[in-house]
C-alpha atoms as a PDB file:
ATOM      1  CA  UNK A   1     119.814  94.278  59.930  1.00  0.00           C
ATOM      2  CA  UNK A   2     123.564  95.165  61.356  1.00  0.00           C
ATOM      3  CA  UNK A   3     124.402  92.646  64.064  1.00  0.00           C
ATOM      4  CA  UNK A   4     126.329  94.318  66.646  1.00  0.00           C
ATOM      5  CA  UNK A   5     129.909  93.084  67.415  1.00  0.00           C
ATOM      6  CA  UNK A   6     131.331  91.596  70.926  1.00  0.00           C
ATOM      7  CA  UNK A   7     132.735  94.845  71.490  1.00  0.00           C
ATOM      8  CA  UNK A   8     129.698  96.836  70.315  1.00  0.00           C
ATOM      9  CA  UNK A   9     127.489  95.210  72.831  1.00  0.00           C
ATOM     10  CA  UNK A  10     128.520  96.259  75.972  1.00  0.00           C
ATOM     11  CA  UNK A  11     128.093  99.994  74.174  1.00  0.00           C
ATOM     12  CA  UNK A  12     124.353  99.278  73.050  1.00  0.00           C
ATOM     13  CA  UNK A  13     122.784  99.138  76.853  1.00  0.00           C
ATOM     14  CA  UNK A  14     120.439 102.345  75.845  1.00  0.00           C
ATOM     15  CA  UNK A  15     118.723 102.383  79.502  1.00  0.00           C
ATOM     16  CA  UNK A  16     121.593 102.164  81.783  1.00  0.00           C
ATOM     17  CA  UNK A  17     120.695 106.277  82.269  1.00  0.00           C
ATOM     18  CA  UNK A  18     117.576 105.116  83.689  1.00  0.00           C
ATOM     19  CA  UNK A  19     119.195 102.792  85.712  1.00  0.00           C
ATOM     20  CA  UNK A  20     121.968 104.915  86.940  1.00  0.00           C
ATOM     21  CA  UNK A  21     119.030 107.790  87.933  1.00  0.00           C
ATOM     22  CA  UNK A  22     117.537 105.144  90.578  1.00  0.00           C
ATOM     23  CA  UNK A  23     121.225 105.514  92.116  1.00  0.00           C
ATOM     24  CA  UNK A  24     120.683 105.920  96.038  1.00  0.00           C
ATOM     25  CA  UNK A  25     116.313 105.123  96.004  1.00  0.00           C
ATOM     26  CA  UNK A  26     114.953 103.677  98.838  1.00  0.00           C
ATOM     27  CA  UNK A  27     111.380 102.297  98.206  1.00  0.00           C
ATOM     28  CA  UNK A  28     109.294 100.785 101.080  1.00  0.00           C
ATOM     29  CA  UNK A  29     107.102  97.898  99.269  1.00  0.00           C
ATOM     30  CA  UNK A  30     104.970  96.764 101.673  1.00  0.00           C
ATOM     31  CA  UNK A  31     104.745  94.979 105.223  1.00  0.00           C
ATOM     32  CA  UNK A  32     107.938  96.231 106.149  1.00  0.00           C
ATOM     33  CA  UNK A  33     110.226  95.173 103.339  1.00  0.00           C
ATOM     34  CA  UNK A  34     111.647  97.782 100.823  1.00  0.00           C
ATOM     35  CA  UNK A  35     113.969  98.190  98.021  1.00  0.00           C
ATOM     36  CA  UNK A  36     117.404  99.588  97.782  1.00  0.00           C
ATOM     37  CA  UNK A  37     119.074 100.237  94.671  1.00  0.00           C
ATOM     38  CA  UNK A  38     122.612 101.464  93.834  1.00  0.00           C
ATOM     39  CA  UNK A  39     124.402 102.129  90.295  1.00  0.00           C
ATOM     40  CA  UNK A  40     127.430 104.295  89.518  1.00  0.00           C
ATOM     41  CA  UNK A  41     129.225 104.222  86.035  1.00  0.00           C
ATOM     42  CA  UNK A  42     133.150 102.528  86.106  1.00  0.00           C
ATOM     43  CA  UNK A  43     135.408 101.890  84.199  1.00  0.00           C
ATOM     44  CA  UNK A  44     134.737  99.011  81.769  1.00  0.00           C
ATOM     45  CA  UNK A  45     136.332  95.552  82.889  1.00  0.00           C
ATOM     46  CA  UNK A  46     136.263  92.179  82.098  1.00  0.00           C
ATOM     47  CA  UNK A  47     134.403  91.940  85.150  1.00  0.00           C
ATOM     48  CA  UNK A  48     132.157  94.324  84.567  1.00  0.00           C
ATOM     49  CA  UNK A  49     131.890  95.035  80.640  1.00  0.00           C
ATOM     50  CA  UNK A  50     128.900  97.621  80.879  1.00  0.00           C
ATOM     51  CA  UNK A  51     130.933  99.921  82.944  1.00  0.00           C
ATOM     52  CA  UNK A  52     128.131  99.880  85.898  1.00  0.00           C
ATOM     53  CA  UNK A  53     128.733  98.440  89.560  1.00  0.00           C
ATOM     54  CA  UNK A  54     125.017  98.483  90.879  1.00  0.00           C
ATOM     55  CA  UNK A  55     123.110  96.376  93.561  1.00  0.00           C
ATOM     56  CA  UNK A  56     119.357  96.120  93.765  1.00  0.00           C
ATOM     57  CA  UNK A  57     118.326  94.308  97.174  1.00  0.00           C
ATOM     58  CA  UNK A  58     114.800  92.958  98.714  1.00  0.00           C
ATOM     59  CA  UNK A  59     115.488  93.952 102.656  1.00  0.00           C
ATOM     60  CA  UNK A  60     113.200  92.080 105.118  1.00  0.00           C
ATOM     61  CA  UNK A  61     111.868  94.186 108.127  1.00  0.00           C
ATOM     62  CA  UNK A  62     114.310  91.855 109.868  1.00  0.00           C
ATOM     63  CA  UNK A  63     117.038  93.401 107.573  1.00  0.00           C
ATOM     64  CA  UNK A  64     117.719  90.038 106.175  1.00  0.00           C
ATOM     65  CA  UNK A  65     118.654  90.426 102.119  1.00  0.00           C
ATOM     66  CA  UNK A  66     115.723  88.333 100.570  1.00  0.00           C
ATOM     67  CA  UNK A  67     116.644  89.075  96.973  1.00  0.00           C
ATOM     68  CA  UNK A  68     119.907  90.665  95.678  1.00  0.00           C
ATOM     69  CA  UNK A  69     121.136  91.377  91.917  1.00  0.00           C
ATOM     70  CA  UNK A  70     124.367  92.812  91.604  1.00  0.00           C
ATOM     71  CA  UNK A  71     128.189  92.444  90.381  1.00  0.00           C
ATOM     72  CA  UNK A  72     130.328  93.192  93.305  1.00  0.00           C
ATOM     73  CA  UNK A  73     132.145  89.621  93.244  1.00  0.00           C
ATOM     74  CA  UNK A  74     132.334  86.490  90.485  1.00  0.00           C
ATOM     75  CA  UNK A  75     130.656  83.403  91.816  1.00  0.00           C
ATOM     76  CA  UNK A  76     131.862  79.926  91.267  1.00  0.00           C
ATOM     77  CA  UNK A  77     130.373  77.954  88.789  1.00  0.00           C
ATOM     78  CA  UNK A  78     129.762  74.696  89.584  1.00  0.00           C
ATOM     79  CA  UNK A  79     130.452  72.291  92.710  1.00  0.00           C
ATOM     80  CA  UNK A  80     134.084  72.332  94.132  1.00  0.00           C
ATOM     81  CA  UNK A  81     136.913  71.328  93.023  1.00  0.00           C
ATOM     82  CA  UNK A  82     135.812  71.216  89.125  1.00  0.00           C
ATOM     83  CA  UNK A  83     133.637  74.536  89.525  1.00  0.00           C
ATOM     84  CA  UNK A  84     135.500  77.601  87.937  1.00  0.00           C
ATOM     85  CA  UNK A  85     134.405  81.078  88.393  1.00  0.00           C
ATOM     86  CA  UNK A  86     132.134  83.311  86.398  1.00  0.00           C
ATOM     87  CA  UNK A  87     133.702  85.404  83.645  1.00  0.00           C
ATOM     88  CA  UNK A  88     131.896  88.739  84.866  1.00  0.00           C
ATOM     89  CA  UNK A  89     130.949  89.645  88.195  1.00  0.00           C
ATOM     90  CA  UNK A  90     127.182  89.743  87.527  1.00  0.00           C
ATOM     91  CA  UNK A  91     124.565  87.366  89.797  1.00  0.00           C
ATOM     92  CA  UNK A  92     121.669  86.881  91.648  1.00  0.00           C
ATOM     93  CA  UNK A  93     121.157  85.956  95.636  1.00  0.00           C
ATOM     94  CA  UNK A  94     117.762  84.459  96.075  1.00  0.00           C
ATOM     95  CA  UNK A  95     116.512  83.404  99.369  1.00  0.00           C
ATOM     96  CA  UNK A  96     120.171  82.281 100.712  1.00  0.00           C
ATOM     97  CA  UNK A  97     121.546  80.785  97.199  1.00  0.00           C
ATOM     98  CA  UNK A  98     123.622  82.723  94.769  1.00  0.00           C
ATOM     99  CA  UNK A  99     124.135  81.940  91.471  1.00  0.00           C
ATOM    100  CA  UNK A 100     125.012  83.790  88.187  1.00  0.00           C
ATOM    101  CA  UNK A 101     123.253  86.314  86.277  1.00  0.00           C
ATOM    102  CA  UNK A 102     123.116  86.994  83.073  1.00  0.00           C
ATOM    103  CA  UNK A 103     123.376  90.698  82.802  1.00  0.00           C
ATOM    104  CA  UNK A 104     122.077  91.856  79.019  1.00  0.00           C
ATOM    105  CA  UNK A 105     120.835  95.343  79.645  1.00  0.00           C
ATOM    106  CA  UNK A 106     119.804  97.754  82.473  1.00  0.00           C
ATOM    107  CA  UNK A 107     116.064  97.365  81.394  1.00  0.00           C
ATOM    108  CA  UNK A 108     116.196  93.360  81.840  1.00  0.00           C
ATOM    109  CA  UNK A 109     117.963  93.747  84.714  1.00  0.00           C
ATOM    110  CA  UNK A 110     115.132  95.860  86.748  1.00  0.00           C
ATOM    111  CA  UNK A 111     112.819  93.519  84.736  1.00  0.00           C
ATOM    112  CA  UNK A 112     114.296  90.216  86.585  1.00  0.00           C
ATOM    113  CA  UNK A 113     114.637  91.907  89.672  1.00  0.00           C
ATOM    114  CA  UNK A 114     110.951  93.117  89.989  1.00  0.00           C
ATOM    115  CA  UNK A 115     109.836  89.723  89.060  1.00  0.00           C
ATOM    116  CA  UNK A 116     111.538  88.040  91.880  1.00  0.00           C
ATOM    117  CA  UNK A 117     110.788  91.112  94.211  1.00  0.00           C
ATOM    118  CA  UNK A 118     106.924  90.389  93.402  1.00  0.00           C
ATOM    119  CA  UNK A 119     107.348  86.702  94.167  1.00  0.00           C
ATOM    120  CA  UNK A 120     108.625  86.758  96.968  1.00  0.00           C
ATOM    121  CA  UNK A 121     105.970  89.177  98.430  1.00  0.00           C
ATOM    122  CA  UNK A 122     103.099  87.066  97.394  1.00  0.00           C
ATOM    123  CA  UNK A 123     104.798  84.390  99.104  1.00  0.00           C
ATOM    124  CA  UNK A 124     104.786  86.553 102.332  1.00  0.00           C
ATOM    125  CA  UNK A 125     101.197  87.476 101.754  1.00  0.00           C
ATOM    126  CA  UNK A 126     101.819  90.629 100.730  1.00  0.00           C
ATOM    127  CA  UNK A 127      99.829  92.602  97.717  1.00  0.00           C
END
């Protein structure tokens, strides 16, 4: 078995295609909410070591943002003053709260998102 390298990883994310073909989708889900998803390749960063920027948000009917994955911004880490910020720009906004994500690949990604999605429309009653 051939471990892959720190470098290699960020090279290895074999579904990022599929990801970056969802680029623009609007999906209504049910009861008014839907699904909005954006991903465009860029440049590799320390910030963003898969070369993707992409945002997947739960909208309300209201238009409030229920549930949001992306990596527009690090988040801090921690309470203030000792908090530092996240090394990459990749986290999660749940209901109000943001914290970090742990981005591995594109497929995990839509994975965690769904999951959350889901959850929060059984909590609304919705099927």
């Amino acid at each position: 078995m051939t471990l892959l390298s720190s470098v290699d990883k960020y090279t290895a994310d074999h579904f990022i295609d599929g990801l970056l073909e969802l680029d623009g989708e609007i999906i209504e889900v049910g009861g008014g909410y839907w699904v909005e998803i954006q991903a465009k390749r860029v440049p590799r960063t320390a910030a963003k070591p898969f070369g993707v920027d992409y945002g997947l948000c739960l909208i309300s009917p209201s238009g409030a943002r229920r549930v949001c994955y992306d990596n527009a911004h690090p988040v801090q880490i921690g309470r203030p003053p000792s908090g530092k910020m996240s090394e990459t720009n990749d986290h999660r906004h749940i209901e109000g709260a943001v914290e970090p994500y742990a981005y591995t690949d594109a497929a995990q990604l839509l994975i965690d998102f769904w999951t959350d999605v889901e959850r929060i429309l059984k909590m609304e009653g919705i099927p």
